[in-house]
Structures are given as structure tokens and as C-alpha cells.
Protein backbone atom coordinates (compact mmCIF):
# COMPACT_ATOMS: atom_id res chain seq x y z
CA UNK A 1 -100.04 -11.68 -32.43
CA UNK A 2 -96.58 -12.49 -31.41
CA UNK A 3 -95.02 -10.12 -33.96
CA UNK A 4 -97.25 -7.59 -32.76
CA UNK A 5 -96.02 -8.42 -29.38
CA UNK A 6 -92.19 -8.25 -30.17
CA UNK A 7 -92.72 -4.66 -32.32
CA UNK A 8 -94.83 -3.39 -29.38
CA UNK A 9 -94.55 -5.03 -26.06
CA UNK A 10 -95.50 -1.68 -23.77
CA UNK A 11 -98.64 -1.83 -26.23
CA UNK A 12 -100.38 -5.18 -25.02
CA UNK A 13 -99.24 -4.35 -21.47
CA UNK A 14 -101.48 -0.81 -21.97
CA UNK A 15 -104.12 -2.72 -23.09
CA UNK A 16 -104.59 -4.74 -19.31
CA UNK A 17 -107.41 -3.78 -16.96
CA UNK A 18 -107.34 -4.95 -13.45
CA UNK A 19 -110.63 -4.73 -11.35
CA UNK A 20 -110.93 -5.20 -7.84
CA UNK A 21 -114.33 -4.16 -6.03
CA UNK A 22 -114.36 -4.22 -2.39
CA UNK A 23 -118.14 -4.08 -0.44
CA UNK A 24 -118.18 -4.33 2.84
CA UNK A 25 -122.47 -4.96 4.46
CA UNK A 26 -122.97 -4.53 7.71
CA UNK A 27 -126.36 -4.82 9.66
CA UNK A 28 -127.66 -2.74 12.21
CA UNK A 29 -129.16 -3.19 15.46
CA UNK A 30 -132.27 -2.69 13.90
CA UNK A 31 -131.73 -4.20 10.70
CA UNK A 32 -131.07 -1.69 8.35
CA UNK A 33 -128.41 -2.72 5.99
CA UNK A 34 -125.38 -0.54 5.05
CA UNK A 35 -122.25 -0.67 3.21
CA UNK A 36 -118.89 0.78 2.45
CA UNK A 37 -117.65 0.15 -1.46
CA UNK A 38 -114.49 0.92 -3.20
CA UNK A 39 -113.38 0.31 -6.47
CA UNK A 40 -109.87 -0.07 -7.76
CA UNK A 41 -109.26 0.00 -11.53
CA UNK A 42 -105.86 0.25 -13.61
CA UNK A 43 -106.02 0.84 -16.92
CA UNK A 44 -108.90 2.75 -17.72
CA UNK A 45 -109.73 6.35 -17.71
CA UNK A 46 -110.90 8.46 -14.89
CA UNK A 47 -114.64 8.55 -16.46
CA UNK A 48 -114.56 4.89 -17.17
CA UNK A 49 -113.63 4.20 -13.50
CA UNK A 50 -116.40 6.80 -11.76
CA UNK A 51 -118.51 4.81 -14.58
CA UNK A 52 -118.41 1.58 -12.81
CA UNK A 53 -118.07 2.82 -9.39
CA UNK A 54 -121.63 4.32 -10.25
CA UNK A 55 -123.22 1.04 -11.70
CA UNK A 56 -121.65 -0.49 -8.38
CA UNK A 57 -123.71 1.75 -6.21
CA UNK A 58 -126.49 1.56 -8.13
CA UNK A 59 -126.57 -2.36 -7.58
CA UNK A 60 -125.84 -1.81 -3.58
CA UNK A 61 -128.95 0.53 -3.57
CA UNK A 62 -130.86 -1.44 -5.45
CA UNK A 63 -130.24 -4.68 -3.04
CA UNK A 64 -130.20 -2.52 0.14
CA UNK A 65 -132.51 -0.04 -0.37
CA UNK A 66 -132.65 3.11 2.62
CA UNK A 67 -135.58 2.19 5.19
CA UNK A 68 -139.19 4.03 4.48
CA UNK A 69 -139.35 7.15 7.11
């Protein structure tokens, strides 16, 4: 691995991928949950990144789900 690393240093520095998910809940008046949600990713294609920001916002609806009419 270190010879890899010496041939190709800008290689294993490609390969990182940062994460950072913010969610932010907040509770009305009347009890209905809703939230604000970002997600920040480096190092990973534009579909891979709307990819998790859609599995994140299917988790938030799935744990706050919208109030019956």
C-alpha cells in the first residue's frame, strides 16, 4: 500500500468521502413535527449524493410522518 501511495498520492486522496448530515426537528404549537435536512458530501458523484439525501428524507418521513387531514 505504501508503494501505491508514493506512485500515486492524488489517487488515495480521490478515494476519501466526507459525510456530514445536518437535521434540524422542530415541534409545533400543536405538535406536529418538522424538519430542515442538508447533506454535505465530497467525493462522490452528483447521483450518489441526491442518492443519500433521498434515503435521508425517506428516514425523516418515516419517523415524522405529515399529520392525518
Amino acid at each position: 500500500m505504501q508503494e501505491f501511495q508514493r506512485k500515486y498520492p492524488s489517487s488515495i486522496e480521490a478515494m476519501s468521502v466526507t459525510k456530514r448530515y445536518r437535521i434540524n426537528v422542530s415541534t409545533s404549537v400543536k405538535g406536529q413535527h418538522t424538519y430542515d435536512c442538508t447533506v454535505d458530501v465530497e467525493g462522490m458523484s452528483m447521483e450518489e449524493v441526491l442518492a443519500q439525501s433521498d434515503r435521508l428524507v425517506a428516514l425523516l418521513d418515516a419517523r415524522y410522518p405529515a399529520p392525518a387531514p
